[in-house]
C-alpha atoms as a PDB file:
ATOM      1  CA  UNK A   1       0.000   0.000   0.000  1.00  0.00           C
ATOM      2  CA  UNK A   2       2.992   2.488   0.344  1.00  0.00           C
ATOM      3  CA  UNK A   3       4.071   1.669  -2.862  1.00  0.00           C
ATOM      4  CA  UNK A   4       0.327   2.997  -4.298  1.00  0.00           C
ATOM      5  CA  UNK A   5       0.292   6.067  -1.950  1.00  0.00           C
ATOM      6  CA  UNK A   6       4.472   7.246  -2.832  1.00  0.00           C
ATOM      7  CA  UNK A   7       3.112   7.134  -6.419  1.00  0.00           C
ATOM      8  CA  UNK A   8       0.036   9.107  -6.227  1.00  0.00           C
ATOM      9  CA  UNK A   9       1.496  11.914  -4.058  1.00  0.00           C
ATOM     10  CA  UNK A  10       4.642  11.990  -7.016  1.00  0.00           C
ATOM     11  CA  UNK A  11       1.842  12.683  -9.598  1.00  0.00           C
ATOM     12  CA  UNK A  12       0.125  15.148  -7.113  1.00  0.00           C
ATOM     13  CA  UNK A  13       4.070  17.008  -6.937  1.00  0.00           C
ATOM     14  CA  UNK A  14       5.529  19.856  -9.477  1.00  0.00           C
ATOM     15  CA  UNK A  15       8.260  18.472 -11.977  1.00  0.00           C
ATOM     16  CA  UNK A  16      11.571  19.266 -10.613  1.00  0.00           C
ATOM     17  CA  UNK A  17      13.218  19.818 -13.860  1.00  0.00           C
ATOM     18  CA  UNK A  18      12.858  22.755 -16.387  1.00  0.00           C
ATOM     19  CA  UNK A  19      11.582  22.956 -19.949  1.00  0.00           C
ATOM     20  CA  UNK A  20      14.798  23.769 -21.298  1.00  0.00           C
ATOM     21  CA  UNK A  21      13.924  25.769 -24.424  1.00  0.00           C
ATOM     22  CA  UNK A  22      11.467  27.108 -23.000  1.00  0.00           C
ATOM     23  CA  UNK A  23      12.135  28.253 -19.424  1.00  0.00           C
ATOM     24  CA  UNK A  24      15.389  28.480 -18.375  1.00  0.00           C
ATOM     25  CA  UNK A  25      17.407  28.494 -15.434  1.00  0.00           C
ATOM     26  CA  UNK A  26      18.582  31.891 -13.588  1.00  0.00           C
ATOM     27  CA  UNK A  27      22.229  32.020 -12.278  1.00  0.00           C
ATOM     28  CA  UNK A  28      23.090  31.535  -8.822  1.00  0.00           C
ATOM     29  CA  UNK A  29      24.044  35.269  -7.837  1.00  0.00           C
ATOM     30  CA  UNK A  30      27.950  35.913  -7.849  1.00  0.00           C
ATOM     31  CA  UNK A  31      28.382  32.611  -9.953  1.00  0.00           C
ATOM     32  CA  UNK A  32      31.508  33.276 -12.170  1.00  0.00           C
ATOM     33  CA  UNK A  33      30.589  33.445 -16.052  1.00  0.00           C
ATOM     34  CA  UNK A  34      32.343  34.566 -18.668  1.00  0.00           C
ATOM     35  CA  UNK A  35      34.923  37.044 -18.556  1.00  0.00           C
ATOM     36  CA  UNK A  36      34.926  40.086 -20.497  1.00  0.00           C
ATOM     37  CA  UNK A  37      37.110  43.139 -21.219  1.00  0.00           C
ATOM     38  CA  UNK A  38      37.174  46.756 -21.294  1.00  0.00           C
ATOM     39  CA  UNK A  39      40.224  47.553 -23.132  1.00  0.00           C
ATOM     40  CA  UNK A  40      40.240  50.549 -22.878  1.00  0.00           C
ATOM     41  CA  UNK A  41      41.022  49.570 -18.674  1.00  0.00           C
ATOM     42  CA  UNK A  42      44.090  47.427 -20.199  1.00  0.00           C
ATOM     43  CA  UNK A  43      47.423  48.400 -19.995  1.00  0.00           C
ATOM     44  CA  UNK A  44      48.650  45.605 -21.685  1.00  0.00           C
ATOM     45  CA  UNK A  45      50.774  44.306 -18.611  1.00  0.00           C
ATOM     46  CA  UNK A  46      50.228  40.082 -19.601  1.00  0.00           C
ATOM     47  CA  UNK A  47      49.223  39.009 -16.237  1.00  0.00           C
ATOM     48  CA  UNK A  48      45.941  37.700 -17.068  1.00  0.00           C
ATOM     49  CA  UNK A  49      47.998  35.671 -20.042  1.00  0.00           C
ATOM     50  CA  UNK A  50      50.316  33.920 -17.740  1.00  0.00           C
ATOM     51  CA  UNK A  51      47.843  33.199 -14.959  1.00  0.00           C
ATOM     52  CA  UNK A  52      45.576  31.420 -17.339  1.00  0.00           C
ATOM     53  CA  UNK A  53      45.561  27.694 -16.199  1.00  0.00           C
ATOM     54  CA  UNK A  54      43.775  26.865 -19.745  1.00  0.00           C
ATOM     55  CA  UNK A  55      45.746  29.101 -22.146  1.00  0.00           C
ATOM     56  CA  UNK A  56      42.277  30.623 -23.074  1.00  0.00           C
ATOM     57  CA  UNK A  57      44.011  34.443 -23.297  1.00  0.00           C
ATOM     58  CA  UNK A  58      46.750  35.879 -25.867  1.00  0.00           C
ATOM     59  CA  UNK A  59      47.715  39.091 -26.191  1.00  0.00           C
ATOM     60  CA  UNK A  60      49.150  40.382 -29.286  1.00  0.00           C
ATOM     61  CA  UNK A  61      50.975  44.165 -29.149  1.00  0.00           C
ATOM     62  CA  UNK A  62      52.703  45.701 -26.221  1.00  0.00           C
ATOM     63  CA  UNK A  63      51.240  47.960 -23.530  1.00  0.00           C
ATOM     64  CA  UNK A  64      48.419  50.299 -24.480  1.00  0.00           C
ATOM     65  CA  UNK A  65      48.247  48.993 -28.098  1.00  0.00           C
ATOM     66  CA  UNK A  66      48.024  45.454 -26.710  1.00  0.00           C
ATOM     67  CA  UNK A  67      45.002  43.251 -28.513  1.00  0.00           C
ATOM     68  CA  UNK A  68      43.285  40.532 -26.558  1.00  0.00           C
ATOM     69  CA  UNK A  69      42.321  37.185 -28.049  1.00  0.00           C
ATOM     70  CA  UNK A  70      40.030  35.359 -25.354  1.00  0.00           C
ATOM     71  CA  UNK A  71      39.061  32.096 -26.517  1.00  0.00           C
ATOM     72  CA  UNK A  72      35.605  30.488 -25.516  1.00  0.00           C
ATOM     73  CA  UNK A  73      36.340  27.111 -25.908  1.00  0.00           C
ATOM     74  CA  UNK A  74      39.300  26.637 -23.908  1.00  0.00           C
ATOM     75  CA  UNK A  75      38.134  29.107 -20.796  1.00  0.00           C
ATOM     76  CA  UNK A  76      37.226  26.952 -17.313  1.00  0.00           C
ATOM     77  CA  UNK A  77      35.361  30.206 -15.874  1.00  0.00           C
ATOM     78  CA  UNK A  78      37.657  30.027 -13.189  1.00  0.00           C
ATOM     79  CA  UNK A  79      37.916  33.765 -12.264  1.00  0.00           C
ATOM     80  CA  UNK A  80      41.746  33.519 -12.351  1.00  0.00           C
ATOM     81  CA  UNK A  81      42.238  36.204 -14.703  1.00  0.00           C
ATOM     82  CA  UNK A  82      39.359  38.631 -12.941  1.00  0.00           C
ATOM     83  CA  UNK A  83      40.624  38.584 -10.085  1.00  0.00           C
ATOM     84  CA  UNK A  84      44.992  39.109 -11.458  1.00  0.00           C
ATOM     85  CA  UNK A  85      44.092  42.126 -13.105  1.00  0.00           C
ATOM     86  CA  UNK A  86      45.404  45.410 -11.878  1.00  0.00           C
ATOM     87  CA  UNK A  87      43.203  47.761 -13.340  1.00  0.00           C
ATOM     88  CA  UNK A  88      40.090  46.023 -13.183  1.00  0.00           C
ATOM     89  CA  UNK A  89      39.804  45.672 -17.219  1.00  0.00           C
ATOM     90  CA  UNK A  90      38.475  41.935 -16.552  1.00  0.00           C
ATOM     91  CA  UNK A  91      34.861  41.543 -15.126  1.00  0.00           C
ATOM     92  CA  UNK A  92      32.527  38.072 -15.258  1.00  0.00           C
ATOM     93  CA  UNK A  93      29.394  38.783 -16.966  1.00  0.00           C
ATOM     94  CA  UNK A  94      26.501  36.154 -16.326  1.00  0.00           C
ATOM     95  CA  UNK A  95      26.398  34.341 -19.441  1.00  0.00           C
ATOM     96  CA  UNK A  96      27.446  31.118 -19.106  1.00  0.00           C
ATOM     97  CA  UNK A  97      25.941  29.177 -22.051  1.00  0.00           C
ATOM     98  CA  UNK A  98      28.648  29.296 -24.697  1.00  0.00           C
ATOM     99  CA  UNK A  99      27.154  27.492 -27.277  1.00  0.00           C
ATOM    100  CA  UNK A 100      28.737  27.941 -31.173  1.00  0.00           C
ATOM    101  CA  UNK A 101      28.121  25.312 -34.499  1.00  0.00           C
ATOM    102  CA  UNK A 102      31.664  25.576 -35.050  1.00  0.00           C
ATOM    103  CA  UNK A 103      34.830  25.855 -32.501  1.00  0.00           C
ATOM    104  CA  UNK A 104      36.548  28.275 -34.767  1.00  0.00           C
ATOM    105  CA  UNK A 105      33.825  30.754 -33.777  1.00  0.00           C
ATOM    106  CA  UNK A 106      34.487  30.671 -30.187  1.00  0.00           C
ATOM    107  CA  UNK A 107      37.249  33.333 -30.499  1.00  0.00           C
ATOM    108  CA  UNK A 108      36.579  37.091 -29.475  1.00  0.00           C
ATOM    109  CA  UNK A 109      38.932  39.743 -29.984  1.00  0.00           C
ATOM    110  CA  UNK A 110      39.504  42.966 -27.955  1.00  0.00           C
ATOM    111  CA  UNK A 111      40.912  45.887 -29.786  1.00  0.00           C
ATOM    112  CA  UNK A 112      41.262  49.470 -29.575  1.00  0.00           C
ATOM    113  CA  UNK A 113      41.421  50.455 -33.321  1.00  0.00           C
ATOM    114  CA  UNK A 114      38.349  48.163 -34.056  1.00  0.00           C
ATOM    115  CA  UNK A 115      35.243  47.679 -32.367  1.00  0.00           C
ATOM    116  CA  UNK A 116      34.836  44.346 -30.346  1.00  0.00           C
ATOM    117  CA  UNK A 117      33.904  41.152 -32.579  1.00  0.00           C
ATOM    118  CA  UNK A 118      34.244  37.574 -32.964  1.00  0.00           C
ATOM    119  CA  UNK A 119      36.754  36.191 -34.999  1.00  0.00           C
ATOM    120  CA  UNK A 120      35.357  34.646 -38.483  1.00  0.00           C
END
């Protein structure tokens, strides 16, 4: 009889899991996401490049003409970078979903001279 009455009250209950196209989960507040720059913060001084457990971070130029090259698909969202940089030029925004057709995609590039875009 326990059996009967565990199986009614699950049918009674709200589905734990989501919908996922159609709803979607919120982030856990202060959850790290991906990192971002403002380069025009970045002095160019590499510490975010050699802190980078995953190699995810290049940096092409020296100093204030420095470029970034972040790449998506080698990041671990490990904050390592965010929390290196000196002038604050690094912050987590709460996207986490990186989600591209091809891996060649997952590439942004920070630049001065040219507005901020993904790498085709």
């Amino acid at each position: 009889m326990t059996i009967i009455k565990e199986v009614i009250s699950n049918f009674l209950k709200k589905p734990v899991t989501l919908r996922f196209p159609y709803e979607k989960m919120q982030p856990v507040e202060n959850s790290r996401g991906q990192p971002t720059w403002k380069i025009e913060r970045c002095m160019g001084c590499n510490l975010c490049v050699n802190v980078c457990p995953s190699q995810a971070i290049e940096l092409r130029g020296k100093g204030r003409e420095s470029e970034i090259i972040y790449y998506q698909s080698k990041c671990l969202f490990c904050g390592e970078c965010i929390d290196v940089c000196p002038t604050n030029a690094i912050h987590s925004i709460s996207e986490y979903k990186t989600v591209f057709p091809e891996k060649d995609k997952m590439k942004k590039e920070y630049s001065r001279s040219k507005q901020n875009r993904e790498i085709k």
